[in-house]
Protein backbone atom coordinates (compact mmCIF):
# COMPACT_ATOMS: atom_id res chain seq x y z
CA UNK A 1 0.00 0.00 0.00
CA UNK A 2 1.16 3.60 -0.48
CA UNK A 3 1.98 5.66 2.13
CA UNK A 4 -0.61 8.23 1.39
CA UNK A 5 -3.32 5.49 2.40
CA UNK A 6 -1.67 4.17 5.70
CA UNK A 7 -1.61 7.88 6.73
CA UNK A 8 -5.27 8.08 6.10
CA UNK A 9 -6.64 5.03 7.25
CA UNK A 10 -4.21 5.93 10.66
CA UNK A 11 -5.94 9.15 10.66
CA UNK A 12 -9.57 8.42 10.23
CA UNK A 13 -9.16 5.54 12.75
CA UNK A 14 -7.77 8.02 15.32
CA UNK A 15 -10.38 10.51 14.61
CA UNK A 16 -12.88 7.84 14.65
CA UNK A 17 -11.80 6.70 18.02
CA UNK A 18 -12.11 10.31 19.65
CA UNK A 19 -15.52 10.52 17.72
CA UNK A 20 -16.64 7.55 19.62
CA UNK A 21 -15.15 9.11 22.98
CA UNK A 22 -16.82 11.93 22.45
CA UNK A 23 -20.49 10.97 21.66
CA UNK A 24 -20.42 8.80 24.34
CA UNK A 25 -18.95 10.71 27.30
CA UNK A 26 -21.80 12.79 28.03
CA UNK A 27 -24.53 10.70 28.88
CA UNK A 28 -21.91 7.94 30.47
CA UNK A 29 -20.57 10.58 32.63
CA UNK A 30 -24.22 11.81 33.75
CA UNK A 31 -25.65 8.61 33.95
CA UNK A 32 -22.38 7.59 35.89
CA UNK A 33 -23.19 10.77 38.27
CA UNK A 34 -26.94 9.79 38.77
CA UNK A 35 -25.69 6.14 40.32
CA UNK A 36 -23.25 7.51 42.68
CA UNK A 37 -26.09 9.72 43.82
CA UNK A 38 -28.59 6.91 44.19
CA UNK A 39 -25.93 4.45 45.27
CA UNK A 40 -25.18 7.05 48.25
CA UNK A 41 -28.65 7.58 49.05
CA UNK A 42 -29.25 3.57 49.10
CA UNK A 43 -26.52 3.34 51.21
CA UNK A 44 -27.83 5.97 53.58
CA UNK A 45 -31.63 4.92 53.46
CA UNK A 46 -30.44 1.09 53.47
CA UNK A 47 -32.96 0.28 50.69
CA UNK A 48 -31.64 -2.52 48.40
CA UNK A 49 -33.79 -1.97 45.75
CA UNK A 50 -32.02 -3.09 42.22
CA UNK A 51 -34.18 -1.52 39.87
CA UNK A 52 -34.37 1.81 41.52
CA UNK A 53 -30.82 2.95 39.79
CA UNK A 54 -32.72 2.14 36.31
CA UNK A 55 -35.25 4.67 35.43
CA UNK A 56 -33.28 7.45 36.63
CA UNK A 57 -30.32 6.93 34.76
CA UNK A 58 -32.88 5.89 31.84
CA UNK A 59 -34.04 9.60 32.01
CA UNK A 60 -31.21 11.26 32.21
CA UNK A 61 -29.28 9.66 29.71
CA UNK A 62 -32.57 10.19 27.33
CA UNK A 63 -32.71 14.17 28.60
CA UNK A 64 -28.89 14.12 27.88
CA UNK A 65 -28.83 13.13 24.60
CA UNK A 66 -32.43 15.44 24.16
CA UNK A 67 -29.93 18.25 25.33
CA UNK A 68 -26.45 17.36 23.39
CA UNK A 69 -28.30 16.04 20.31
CA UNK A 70 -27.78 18.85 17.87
CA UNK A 71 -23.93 19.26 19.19
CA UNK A 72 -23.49 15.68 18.59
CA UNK A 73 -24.94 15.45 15.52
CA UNK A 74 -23.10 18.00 13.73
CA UNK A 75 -19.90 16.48 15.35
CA UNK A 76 -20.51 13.05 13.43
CA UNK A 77 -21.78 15.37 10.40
CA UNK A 78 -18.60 16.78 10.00
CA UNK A 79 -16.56 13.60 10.69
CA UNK A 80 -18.77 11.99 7.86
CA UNK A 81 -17.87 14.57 5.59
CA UNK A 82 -15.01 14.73 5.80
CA UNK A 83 -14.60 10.90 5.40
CA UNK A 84 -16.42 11.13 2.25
CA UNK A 85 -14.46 14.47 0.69
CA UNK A 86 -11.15 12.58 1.60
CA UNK A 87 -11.75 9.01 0.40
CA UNK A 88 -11.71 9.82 -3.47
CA UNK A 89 -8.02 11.26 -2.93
CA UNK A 90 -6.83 7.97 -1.42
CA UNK A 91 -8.54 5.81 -4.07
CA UNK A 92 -6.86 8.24 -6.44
């Protein structure tokens, strides 16, 4: 393979990779915020309920992505574009 297509399949799979970080890390990080705060107030309360970490972190992970939709879109709408304007270079 040439060298110009090693650099861009190294550099679409590293952008990829932060895509994926990014997307994801703000609903993991809220939802990840919401069970501390439930897991604390279990631990206080002493209820053992299972399913009573669920629905919260169900609705905040749904109001997140509500919330950081639009930001997140256009993040993976620009990634995708620029896949696409790059790719007929490579293929030459």
């Amino acid at each position: 393979m040439d060298q110009h297509v090693i650099n861009f399949v190294i550099r679409v799979t590293n952008e990829a990779l932060l895509m994926v970080i990014v997307v994801c890390g703000p609903p993991i990080i809220l939802s990840m915020i919401v069970g501390l705060i439930i897991s604390l107030f279990q631990a206080v309360t002493q209820i053992q309920e299972a399913t009573l970490t669920f629905v919260p972190k169900m609705i905040i992970i749904f109001a997140s992505l509500a919330a950081f939709g639009p930001w997140l879109g256009a993040a993976l709408l620009k990634f995708t574009q620029m896949c696409f304007e790059t790719f007929p270079n490579v293929v030459y």
